[in-house]
C-alpha atoms as a PDB file:
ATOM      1  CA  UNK A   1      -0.304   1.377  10.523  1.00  0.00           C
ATOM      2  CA  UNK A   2      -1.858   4.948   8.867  1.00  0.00           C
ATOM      3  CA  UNK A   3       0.038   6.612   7.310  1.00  0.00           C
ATOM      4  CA  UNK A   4      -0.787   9.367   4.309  1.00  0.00           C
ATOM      5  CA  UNK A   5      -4.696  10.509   5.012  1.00  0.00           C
ATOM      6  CA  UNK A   6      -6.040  13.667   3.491  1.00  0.00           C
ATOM      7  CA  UNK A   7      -8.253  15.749   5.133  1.00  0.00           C
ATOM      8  CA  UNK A   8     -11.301  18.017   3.875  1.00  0.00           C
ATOM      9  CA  UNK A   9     -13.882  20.062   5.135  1.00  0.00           C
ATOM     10  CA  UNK A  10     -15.679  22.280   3.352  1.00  0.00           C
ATOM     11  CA  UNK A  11     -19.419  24.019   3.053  1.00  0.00           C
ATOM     12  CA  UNK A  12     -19.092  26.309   0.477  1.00  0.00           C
ATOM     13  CA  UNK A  13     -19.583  29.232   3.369  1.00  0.00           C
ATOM     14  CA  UNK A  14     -17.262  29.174   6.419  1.00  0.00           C
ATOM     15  CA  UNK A  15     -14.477  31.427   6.170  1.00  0.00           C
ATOM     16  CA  UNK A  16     -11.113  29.061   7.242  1.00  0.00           C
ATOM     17  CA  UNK A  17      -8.728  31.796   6.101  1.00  0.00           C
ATOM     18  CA  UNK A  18      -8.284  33.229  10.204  1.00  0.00           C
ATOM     19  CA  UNK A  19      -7.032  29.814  10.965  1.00  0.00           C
ATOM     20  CA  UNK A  20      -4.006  30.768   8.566  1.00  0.00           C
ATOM     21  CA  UNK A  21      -2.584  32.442  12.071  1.00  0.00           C
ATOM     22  CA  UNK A  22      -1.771  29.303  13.096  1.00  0.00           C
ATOM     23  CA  UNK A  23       0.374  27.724  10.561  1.00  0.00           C
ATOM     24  CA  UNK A  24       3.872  28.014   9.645  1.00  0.00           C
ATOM     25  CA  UNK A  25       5.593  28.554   6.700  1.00  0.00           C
ATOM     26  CA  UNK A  26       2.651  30.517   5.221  1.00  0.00           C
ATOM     27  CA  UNK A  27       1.953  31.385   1.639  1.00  0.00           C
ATOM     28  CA  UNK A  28      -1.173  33.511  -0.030  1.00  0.00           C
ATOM     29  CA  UNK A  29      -1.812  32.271  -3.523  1.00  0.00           C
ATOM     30  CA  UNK A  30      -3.755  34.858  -5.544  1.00  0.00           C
ATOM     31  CA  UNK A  31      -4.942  34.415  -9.553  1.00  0.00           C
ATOM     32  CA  UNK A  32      -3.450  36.563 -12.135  1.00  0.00           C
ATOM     33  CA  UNK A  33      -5.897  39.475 -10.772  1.00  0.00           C
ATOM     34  CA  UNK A  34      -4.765  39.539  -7.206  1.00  0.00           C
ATOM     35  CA  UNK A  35      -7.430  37.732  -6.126  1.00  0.00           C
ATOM     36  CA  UNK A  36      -6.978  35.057  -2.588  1.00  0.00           C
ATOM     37  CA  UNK A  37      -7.519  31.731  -4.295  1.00  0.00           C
ATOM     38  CA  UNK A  38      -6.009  29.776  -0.897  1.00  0.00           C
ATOM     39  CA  UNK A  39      -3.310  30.165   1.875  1.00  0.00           C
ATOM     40  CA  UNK A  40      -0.938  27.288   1.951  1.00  0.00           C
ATOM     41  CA  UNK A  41       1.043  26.449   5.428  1.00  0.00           C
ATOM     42  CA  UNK A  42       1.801  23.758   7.351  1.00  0.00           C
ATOM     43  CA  UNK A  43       0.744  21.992  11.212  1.00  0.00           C
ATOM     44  CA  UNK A  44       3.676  20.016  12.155  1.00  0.00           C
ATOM     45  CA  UNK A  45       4.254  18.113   9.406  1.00  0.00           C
ATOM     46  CA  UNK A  46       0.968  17.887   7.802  1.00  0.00           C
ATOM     47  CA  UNK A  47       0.290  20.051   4.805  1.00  0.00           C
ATOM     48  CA  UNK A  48      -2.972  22.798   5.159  1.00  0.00           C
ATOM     49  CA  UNK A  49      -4.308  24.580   2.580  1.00  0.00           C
ATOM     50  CA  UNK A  50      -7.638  26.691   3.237  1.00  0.00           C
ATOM     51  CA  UNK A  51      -9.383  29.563   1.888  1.00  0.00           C
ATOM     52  CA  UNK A  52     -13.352  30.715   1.839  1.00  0.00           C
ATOM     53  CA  UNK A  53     -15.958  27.379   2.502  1.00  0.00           C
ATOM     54  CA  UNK A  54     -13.279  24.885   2.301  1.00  0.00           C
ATOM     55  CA  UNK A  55      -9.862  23.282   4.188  1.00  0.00           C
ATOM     56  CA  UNK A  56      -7.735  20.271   3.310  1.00  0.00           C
ATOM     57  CA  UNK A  57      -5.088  18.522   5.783  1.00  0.00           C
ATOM     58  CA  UNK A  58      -2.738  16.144   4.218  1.00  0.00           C
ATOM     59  CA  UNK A  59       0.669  13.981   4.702  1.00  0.00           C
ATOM     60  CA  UNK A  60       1.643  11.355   6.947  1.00  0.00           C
ATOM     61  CA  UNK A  61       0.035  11.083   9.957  1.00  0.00           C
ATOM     62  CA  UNK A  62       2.465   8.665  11.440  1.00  0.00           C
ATOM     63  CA  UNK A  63       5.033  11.466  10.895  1.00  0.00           C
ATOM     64  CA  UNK A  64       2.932  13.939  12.781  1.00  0.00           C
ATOM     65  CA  UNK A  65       2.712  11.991  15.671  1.00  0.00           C
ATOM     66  CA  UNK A  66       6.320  10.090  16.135  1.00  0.00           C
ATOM     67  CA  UNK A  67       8.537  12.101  13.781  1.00  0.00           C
ATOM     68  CA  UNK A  68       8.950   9.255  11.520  1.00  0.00           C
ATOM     69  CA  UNK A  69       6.632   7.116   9.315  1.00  0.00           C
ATOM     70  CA  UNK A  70       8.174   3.874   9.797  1.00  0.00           C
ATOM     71  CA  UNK A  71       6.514   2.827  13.303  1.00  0.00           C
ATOM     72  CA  UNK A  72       2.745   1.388  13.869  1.00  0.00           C
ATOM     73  CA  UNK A  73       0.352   3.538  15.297  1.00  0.00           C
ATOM     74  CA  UNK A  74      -2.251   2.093  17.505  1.00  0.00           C
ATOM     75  CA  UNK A  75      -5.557   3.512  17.942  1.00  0.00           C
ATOM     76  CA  UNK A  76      -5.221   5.181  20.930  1.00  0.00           C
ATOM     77  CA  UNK A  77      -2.354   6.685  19.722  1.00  0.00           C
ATOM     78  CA  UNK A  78      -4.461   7.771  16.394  1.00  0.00           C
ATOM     79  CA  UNK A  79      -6.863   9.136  18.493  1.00  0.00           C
ATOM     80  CA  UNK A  80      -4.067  11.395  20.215  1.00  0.00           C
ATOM     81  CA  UNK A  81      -2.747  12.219  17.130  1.00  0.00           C
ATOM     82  CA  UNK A  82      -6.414  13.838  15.722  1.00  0.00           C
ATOM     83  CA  UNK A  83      -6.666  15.567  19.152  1.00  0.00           C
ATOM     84  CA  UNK A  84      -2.994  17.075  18.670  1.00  0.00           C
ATOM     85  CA  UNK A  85      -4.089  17.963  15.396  1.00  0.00           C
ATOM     86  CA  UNK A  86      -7.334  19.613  16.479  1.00  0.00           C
ATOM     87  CA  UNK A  87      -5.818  21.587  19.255  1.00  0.00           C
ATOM     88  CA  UNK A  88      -2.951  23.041  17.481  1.00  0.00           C
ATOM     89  CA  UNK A  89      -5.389  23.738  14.360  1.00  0.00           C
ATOM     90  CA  UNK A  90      -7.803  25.201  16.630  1.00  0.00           C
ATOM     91  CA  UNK A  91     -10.709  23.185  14.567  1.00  0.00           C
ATOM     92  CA  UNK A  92     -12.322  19.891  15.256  1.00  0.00           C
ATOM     93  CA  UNK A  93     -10.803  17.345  12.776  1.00  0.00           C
ATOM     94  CA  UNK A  94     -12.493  14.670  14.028  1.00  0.00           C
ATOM     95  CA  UNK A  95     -15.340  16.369  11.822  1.00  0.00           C
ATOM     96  CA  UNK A  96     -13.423  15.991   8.808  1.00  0.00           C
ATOM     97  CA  UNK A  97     -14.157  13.897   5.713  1.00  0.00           C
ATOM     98  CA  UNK A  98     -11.481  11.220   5.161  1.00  0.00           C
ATOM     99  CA  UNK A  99     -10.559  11.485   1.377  1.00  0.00           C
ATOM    100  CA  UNK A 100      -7.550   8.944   0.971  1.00  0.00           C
ATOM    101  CA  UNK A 101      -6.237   6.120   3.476  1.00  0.00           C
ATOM    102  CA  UNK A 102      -2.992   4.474   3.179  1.00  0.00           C
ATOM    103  CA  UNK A 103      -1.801   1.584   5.617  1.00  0.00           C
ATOM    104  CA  UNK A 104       1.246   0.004   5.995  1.00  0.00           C
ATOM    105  CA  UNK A 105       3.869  -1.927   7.768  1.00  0.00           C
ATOM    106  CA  UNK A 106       7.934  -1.986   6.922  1.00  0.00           C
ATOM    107  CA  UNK A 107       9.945  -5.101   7.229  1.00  0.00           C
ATOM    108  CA  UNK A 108      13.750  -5.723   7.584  1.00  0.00           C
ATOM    109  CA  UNK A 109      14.559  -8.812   5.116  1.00  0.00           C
ATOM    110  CA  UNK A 110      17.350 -10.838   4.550  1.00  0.00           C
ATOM    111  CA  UNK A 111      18.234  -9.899   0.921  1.00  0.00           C
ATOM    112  CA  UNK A 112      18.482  -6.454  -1.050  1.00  0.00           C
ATOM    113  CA  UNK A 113      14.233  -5.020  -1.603  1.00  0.00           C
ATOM    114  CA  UNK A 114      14.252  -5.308  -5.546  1.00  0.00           C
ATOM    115  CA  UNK A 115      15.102  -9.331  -4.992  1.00  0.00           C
ATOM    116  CA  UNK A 116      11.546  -9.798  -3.857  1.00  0.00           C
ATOM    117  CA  UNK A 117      10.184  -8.100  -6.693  1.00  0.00           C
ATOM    118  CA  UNK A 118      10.046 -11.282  -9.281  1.00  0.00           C
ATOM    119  CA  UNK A 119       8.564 -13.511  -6.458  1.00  0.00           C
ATOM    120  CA  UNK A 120       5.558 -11.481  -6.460  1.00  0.00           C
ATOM    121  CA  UNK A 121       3.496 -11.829  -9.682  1.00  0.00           C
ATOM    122  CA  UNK A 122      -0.011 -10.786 -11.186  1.00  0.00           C
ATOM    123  CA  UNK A 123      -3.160  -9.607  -8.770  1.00  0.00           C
ATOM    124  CA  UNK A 124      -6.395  -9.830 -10.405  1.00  0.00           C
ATOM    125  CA  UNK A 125      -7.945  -6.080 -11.497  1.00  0.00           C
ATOM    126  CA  UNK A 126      -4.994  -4.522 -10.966  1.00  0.00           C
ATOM    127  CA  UNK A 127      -2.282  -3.636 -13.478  1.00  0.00           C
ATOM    128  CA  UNK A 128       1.502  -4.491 -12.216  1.00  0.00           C
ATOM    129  CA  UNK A 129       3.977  -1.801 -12.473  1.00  0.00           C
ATOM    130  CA  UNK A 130       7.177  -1.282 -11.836  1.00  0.00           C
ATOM    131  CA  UNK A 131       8.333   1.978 -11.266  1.00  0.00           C
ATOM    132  CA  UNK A 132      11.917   4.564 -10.276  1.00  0.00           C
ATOM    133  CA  UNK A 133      14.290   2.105 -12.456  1.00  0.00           C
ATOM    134  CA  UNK A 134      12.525  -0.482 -10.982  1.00  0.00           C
ATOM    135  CA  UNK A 135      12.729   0.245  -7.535  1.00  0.00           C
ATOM    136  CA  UNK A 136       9.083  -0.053  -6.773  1.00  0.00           C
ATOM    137  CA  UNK A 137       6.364  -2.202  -7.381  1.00  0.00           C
ATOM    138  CA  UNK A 138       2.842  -1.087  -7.673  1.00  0.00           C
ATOM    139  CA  UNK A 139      -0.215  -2.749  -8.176  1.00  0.00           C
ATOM    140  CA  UNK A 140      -2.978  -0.034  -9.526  1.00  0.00           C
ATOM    141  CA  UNK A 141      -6.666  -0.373  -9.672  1.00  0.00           C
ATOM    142  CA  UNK A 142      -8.469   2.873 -11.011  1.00  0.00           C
ATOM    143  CA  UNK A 143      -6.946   6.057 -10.446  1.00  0.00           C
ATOM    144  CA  UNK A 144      -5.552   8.864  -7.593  1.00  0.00           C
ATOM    145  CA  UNK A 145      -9.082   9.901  -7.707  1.00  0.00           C
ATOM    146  CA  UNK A 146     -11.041   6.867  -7.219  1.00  0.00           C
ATOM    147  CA  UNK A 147      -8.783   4.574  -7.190  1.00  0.00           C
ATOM    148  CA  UNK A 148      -6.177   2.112  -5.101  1.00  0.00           C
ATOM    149  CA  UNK A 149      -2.820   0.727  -5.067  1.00  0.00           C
ATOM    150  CA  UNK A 150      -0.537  -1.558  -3.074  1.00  0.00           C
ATOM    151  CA  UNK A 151       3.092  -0.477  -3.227  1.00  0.00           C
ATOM    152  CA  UNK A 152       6.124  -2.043  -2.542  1.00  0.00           C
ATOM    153  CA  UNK A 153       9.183  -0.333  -2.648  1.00  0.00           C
ATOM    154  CA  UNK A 154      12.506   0.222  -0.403  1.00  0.00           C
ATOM    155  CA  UNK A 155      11.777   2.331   2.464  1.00  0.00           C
ATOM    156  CA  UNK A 156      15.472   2.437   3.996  1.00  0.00           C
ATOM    157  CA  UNK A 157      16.031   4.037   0.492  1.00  0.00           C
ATOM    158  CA  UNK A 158      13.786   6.400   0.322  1.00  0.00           C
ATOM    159  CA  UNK A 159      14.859   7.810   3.915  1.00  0.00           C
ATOM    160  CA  UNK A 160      17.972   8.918   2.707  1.00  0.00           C
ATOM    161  CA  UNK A 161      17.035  11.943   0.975  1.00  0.00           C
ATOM    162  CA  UNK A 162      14.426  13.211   3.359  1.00  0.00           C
ATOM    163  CA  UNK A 163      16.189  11.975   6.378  1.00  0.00           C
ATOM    164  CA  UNK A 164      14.975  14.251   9.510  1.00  0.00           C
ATOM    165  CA  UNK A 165      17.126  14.924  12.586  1.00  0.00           C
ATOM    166  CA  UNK A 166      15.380  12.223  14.536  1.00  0.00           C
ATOM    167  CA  UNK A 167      16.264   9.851  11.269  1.00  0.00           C
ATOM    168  CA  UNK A 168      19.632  10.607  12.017  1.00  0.00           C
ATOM    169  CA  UNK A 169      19.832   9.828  15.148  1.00  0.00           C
ATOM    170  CA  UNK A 170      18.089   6.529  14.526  1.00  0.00           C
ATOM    171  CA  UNK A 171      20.096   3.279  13.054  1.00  0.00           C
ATOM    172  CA  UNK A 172      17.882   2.474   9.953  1.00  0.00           C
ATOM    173  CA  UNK A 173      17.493  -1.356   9.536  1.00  0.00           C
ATOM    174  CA  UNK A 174      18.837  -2.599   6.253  1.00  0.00           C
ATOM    175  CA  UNK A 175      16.737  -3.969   3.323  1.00  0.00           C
ATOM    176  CA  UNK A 176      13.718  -2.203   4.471  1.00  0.00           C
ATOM    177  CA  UNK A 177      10.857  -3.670   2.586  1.00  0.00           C
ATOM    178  CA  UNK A 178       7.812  -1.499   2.791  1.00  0.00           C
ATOM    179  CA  UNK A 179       4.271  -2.589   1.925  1.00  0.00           C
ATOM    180  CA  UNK A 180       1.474  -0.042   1.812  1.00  0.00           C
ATOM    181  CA  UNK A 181      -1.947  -0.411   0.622  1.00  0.00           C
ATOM    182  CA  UNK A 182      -3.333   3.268  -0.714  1.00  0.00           C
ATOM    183  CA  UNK A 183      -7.296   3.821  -0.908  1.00  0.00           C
ATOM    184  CA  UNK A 184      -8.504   7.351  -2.856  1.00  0.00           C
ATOM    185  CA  UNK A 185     -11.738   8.663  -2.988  1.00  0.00           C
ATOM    186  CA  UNK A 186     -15.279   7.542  -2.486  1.00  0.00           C
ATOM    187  CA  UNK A 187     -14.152   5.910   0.384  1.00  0.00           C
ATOM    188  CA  UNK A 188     -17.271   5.724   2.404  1.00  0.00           C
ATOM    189  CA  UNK A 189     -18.789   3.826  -0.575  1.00  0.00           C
ATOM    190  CA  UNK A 190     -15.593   1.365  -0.879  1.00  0.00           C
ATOM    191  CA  UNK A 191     -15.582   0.813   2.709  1.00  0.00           C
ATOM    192  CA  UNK A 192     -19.716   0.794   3.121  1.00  0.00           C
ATOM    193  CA  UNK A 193     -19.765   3.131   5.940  1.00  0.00           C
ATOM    194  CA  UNK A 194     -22.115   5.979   6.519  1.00  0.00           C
ATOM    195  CA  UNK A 195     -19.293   8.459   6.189  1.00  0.00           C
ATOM    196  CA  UNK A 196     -15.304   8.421   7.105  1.00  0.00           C
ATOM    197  CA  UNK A 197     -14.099  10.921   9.364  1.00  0.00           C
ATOM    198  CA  UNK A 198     -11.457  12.063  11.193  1.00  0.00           C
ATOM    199  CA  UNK A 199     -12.869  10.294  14.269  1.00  0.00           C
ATOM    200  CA  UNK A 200     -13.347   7.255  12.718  1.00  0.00           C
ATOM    201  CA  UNK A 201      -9.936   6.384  12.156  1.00  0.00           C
ATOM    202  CA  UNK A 202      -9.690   5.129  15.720  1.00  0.00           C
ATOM    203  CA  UNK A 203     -13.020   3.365  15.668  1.00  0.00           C
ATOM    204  CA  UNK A 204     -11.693  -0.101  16.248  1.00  0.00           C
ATOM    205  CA  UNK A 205     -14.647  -1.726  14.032  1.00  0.00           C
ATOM    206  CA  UNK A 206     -13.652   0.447  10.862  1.00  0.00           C
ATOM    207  CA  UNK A 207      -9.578   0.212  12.121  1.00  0.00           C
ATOM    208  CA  UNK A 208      -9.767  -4.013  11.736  1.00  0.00           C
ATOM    209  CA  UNK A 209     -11.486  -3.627   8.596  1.00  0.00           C
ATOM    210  CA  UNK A 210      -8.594  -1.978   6.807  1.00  0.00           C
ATOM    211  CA  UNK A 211      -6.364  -4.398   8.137  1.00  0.00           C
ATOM    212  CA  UNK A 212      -8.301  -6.968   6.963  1.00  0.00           C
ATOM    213  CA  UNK A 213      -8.092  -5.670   3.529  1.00  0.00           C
ATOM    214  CA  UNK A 214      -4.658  -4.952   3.521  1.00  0.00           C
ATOM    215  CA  UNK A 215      -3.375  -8.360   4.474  1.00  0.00           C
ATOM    216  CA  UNK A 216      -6.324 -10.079   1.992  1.00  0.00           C
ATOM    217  CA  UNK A 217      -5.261  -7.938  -0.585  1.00  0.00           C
ATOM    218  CA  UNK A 218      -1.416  -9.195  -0.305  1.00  0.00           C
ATOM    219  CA  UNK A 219      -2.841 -12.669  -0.096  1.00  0.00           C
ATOM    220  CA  UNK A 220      -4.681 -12.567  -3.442  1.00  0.00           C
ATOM    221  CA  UNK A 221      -1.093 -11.586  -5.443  1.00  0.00           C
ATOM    222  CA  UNK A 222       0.402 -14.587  -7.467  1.00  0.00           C
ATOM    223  CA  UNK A 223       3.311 -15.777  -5.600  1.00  0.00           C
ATOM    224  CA  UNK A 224       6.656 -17.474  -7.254  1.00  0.00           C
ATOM    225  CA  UNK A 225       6.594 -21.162  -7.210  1.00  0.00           C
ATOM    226  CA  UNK A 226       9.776 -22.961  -6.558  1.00  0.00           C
ATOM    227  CA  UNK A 227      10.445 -26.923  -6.735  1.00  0.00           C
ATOM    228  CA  UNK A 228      10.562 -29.392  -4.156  1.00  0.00           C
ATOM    229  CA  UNK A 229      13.629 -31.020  -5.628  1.00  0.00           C
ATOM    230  CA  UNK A 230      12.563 -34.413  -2.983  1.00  0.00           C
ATOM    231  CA  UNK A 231       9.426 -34.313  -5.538  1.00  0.00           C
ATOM    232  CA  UNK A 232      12.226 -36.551  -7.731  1.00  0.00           C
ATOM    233  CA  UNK A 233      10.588 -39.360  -5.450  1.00  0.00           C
ATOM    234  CA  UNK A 234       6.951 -38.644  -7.515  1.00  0.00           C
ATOM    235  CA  UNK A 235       9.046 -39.654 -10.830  1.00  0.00           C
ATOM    236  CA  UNK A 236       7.738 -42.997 -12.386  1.00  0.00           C
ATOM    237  CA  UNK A 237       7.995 -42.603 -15.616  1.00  0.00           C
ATOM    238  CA  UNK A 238       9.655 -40.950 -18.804  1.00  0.00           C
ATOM    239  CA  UNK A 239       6.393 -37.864 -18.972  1.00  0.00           C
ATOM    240  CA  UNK A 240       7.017 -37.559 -15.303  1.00  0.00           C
ATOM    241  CA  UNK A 241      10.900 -36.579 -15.671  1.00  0.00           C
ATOM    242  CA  UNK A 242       9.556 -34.527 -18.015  1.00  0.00           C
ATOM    243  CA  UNK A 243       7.216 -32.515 -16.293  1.00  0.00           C
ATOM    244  CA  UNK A 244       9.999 -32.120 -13.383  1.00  0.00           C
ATOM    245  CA  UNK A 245      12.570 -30.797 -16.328  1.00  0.00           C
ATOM    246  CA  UNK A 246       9.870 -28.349 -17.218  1.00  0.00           C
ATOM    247  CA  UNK A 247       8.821 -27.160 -13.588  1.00  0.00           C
ATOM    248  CA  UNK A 248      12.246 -26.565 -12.940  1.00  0.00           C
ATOM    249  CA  UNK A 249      12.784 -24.697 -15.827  1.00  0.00           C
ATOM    250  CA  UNK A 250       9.587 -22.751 -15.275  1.00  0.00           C
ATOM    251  CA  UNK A 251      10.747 -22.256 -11.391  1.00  0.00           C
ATOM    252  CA  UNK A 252      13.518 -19.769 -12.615  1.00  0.00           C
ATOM    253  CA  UNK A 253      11.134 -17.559 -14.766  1.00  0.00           C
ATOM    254  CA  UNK A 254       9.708 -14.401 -12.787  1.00  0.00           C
ATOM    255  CA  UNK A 255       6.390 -15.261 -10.936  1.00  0.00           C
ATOM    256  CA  UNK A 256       4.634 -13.237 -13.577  1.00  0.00           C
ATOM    257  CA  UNK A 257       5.672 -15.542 -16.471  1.00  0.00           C
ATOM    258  CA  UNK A 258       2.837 -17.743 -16.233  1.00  0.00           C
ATOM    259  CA  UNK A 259       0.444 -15.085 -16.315  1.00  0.00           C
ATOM    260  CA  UNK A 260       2.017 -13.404 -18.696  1.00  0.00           C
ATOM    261  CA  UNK A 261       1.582 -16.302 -21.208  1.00  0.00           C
ATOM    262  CA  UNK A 262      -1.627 -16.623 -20.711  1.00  0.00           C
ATOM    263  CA  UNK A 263      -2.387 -12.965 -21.223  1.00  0.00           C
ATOM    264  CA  UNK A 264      -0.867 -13.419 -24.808  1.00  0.00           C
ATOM    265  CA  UNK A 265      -3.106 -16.998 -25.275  1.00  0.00           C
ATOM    266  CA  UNK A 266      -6.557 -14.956 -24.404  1.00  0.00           C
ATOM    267  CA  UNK A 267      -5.244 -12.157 -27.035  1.00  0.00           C
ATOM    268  CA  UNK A 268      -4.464 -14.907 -29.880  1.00  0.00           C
ATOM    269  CA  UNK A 269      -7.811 -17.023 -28.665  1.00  0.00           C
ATOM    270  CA  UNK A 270      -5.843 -19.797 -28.228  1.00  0.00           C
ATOM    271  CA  UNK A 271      -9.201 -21.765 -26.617  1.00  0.00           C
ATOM    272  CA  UNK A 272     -12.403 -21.268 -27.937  1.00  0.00           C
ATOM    273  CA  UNK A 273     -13.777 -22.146 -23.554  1.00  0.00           C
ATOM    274  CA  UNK A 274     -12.747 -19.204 -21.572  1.00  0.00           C
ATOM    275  CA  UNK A 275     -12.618 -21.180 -18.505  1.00  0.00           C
ATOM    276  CA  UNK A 276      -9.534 -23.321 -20.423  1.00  0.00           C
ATOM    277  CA  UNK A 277      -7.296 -20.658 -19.375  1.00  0.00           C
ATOM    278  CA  UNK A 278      -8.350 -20.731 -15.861  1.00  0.00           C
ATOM    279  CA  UNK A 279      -7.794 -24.607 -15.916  1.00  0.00           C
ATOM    280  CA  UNK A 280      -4.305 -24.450 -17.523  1.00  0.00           C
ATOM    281  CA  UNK A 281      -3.240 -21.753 -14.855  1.00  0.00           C
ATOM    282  CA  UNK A 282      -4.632 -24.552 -12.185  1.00  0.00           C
ATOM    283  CA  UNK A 283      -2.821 -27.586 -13.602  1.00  0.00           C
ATOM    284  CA  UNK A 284       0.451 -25.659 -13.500  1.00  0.00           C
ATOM    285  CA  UNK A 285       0.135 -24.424 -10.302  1.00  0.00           C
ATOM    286  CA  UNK A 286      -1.580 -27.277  -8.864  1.00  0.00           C
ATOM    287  CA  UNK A 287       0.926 -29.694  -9.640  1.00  0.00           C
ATOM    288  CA  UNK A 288       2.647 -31.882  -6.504  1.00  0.00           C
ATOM    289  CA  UNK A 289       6.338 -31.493  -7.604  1.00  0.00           C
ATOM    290  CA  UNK A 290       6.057 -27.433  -7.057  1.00  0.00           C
ATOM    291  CA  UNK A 291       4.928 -25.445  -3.791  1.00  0.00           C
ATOM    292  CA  UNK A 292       3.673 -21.757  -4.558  1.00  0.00           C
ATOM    293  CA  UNK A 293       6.326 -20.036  -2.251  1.00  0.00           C
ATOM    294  CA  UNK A 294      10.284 -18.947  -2.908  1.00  0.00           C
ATOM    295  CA  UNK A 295      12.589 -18.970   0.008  1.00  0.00           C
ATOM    296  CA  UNK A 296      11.958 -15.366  -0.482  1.00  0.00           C
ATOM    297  CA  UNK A 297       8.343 -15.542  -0.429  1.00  0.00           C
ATOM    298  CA  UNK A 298       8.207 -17.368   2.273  1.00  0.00           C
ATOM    299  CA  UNK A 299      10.323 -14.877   4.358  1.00  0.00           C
ATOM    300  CA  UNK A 300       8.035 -12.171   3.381  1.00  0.00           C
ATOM    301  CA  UNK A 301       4.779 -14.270   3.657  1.00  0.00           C
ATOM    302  CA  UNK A 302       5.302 -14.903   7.317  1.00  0.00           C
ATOM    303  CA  UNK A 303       6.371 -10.731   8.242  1.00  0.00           C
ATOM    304  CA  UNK A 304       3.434  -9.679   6.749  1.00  0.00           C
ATOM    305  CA  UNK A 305       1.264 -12.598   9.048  1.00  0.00           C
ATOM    306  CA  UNK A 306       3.150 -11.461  11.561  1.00  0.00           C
ATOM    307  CA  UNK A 307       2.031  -7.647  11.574  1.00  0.00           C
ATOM    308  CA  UNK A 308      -1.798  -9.120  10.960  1.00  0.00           C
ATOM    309  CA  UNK A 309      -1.505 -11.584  13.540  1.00  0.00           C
ATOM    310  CA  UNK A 310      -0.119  -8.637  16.232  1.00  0.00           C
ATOM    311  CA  UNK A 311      -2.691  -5.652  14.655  1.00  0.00           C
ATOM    312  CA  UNK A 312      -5.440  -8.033  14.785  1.00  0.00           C
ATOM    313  CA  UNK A 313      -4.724 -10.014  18.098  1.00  0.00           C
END
């Protein structure tokens, strides 16, 4: 499931620049007096850029290993994949600080990407954004520094314009739904380990842990409610008919309507008890004539189990 990770090593001392031998595609880039500030190249796929006391590694490793980024990796496979990358780098990248993390999964669904969009509403701490005329979703917490995001976005799509020889011999599944979780910096603190490193990406312990977080973190996103139009059985009386006219109403709003309104209620301080808002968002969504999944939710609900329930065992 990796798939971006950047690499770093760096002591302030130890002269990477002989490595440059063993990159293609190789590039000095000097400051305005001539001076080396870094030689740019690549291993494979993955993007190196070194120069005195410091190296970074960076792109998909997915791509690296299979020539695509759209399959799972497991972790003896990851563990071939830094070995691969050690050998033909002639360094030991297991030795490497980790500085970003992204893990994924890609799903073929039923209906066009964007459709799924409006079922998925607010997370909490993260600002919603959609993004490339509204062809991707993010959710963003903090920044590409020290920061993460969960992204959703079409990945049969994005293909098309960097499509490699073995993408074209492949037959891309339609309405490719990716969704990829994307951790930057400080990630030893985020993650509480004693350090992240290129070998422990296939530690097992630290592998579940990600996955964990991934699928939690897709479980804590507001989903779009829809009716259950047999609830017409919980009608007994006038307010009741009224409540269903409104849920329905409500049902064929974007998820994030709810939210939304509430947003503008805490800015006009609408209740003087903060916790008022948290009640009213409970009574609406806790009411028996809605559920909180869409047909489409409930598609994309179970793929996502589905890659958890395999990853995890």
């Amino acid at each position: 499931m990796y798939d971006t990770v950047h690499f770093h090593i760096g002591d302030g001392t130890t002269d990477f620049t002989p490595l440059a031998e063993y990159l293609s595609n190789v590039k000095n880039v000097s400051d305005e007096d001539g001076a080396l500030l870094y030689i740019e190249g690549y291993i494979g796929s993955l993007y190196v850029k070194l120069s005195h006391g410091w190296m970074i590694c960076q792109n998909s490793l997915s791509r690296f290993y299979f020539g695509i980024n759209i399959k799972r990796m497991n972790l003896q496979q990851i563990q071939e994949a830094i070995e691969k990358l050690s050998d033909m780098l002639h360094y030991d990248v297991r030795m490497f600080n980790v500085t970003r993390i992204d893990i994924a999964d890609c799903y073929s669904m039923n209906r066009p990407i964007t459709e799924y969009f409006p079922c998925l509403g607010e997370l909490l701490r993260f600002k919603r954004i959609n993004t490339v005329e509204n062809e991707t979703l993010t959710y963003r917490q903090g920044d590409k520094k020290y920061g993460r995001s969960l992204v959703f976005y079409d990945k049969e799509r994005e293909q098309i314009d960097t499509r490699s020889a073995i993408l074209q011999q492949l037959e891309m599944p339609k309405n490719l739904l990716r969704y990829e979780a994307r951790y930057y910096g400080r990630l030893a603190t985020r993650f509480k380990e004693p350090a992240i490193t290129g070998a422990t990406l296939y530690n097992e312990a630290f592998f579940r842990k990600l996955v964990q977080l991934w699928y939690d973190s897709y479980c804590q996103i507001e989903k779009q409610m829809s009716i259950i139009y047999n609830g017409m059985d919980l009608i007994k009386n006038m307010e009741g008919a009224k409540e269903y006219i409104f849920f329905a109403a409500l049902a064929q709003l974007p998820a994030t309507f709810v939210s939304d309104m509430i947003r503008k209620f805490k800015q006009h301080h609408v209740f003087c008890n903060p916790s008022e808002y948290t009640r009213l968002h409970n009574v609406i969504y806790g009411n028996p004539l809605i559920t909180s999944e869409s047909e489409l939710i409930t598609e994309l609900n179970g793929k996502v189990r589905q890659t958890y329930e395999e990853v995890m065992g």
